[in-house]
C-alpha atoms as a PDB file:
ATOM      1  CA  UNK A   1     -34.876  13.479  -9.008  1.00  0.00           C
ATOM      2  CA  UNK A   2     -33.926  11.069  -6.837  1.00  0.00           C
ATOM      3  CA  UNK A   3     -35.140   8.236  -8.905  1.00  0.00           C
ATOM      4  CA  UNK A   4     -33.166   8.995 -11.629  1.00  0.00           C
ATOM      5  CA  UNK A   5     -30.197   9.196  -9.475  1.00  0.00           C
ATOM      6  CA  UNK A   6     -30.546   6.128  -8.261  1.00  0.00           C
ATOM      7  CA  UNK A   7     -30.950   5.220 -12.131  1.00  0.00           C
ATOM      8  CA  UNK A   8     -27.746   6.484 -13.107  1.00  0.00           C
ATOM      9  CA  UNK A   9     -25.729   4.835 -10.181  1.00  0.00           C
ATOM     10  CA  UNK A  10     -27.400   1.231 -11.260  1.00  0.00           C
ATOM     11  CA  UNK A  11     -26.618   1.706 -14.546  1.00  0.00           C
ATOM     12  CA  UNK A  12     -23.079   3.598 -14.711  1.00  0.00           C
ATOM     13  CA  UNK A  13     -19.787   1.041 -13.260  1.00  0.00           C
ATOM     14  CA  UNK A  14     -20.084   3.042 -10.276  1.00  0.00           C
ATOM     15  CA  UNK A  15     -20.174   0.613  -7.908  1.00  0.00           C
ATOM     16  CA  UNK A  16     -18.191  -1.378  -9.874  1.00  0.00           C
ATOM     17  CA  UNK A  17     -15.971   1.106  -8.943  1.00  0.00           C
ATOM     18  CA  UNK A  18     -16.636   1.432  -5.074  1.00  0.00           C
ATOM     19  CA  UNK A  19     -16.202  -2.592  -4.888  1.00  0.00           C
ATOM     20  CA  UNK A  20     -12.810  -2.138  -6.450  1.00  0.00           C
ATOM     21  CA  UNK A  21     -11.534   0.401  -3.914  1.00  0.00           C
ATOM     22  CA  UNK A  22     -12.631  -1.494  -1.442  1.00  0.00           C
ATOM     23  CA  UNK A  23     -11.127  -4.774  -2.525  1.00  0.00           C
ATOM     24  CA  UNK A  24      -8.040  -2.626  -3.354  1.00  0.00           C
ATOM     25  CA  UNK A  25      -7.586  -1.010  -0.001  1.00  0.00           C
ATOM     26  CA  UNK A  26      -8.020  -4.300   1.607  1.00  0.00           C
ATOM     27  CA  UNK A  27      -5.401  -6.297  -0.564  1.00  0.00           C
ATOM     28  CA  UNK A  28      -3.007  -2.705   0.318  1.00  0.00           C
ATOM     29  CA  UNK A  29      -3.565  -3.896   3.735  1.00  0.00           C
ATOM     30  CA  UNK A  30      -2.640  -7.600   3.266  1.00  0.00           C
ATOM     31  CA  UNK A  31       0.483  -6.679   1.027  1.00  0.00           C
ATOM     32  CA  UNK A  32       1.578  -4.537   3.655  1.00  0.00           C
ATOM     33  CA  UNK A  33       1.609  -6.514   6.124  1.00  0.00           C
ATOM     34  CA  UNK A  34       2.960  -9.285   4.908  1.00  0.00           C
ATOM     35  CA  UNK A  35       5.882  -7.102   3.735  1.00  0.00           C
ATOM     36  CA  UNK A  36       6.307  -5.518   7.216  1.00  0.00           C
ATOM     37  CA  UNK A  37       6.301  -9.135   9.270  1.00  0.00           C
ATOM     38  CA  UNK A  38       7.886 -11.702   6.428  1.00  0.00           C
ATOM     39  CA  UNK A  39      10.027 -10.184   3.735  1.00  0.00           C
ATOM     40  CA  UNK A  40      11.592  -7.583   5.254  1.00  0.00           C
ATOM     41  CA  UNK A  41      12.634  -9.644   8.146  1.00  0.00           C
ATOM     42  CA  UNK A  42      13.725 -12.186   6.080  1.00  0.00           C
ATOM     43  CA  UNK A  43      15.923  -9.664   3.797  1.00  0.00           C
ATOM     44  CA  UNK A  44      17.339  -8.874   7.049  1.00  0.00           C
ATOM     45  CA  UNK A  45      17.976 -12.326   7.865  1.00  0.00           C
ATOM     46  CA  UNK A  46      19.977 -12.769   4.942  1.00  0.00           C
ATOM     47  CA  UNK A  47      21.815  -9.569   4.082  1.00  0.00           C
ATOM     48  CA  UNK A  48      23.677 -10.439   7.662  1.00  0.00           C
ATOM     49  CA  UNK A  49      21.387  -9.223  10.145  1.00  0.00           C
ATOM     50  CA  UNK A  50      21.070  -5.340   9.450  1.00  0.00           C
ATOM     51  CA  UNK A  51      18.366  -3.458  10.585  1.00  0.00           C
ATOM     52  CA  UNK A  52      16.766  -2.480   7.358  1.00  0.00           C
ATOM     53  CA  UNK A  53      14.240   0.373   8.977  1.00  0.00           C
ATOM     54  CA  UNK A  54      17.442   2.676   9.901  1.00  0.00           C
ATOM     55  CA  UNK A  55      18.115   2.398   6.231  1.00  0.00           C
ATOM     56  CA  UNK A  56      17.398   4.570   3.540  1.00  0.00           C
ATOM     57  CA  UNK A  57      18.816   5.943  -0.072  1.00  0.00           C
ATOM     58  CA  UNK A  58      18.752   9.309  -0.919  1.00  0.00           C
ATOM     59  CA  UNK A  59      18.127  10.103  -4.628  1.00  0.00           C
ATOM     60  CA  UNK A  60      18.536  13.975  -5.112  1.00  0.00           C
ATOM     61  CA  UNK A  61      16.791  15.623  -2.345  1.00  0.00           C
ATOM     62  CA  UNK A  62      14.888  13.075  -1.539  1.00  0.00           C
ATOM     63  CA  UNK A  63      15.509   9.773   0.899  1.00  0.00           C
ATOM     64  CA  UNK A  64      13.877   6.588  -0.006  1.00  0.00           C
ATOM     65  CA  UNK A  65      13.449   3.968   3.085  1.00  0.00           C
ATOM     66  CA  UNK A  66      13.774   0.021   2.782  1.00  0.00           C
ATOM     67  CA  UNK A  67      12.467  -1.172   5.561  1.00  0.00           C
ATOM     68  CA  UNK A  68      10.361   1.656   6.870  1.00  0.00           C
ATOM     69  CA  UNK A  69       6.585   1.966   6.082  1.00  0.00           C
ATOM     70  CA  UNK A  70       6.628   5.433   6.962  1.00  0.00           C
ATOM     71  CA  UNK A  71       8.865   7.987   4.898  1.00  0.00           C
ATOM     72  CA  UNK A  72      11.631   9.732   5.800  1.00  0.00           C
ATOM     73  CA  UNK A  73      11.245  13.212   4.120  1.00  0.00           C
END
């Protein structure tokens, strides 16, 4: 049973599929952080100095932040 398992995990794109969530979650990471410490900052810089975390558009019930990782729901 466990042979053929182990057969059907070699064979399917299973771990084709566990190297692309890992490589995923770590370019998430990068992306994010490079967001958080570079652009955003920058934006900052140029639309005149403005805090961009405090800010935040709400779209029906629902408020969308700029600058904030987190949400604001």
């Amino acid at each position: 049973m466990v042979k053929k398992i182990k057969l059907f995990l070699m064979r399917s794109n299973i771990i084709d599929l566990a190297t692309g969530v890992v490589i995923g979650t770590a370019f998430q990471k990068i992306i994010s952080a490079m967001i958080d410490k570079i652009f955003m900052p920058l934006v900052g810089v140029l639309v005149g100095g403005v805090n961009l975390k405090d800010r935040y558009a709400e779209v029906l019930t629902v408020k969308i932040g700029w600058g904030s990782p987190t949400s604001h729901v």
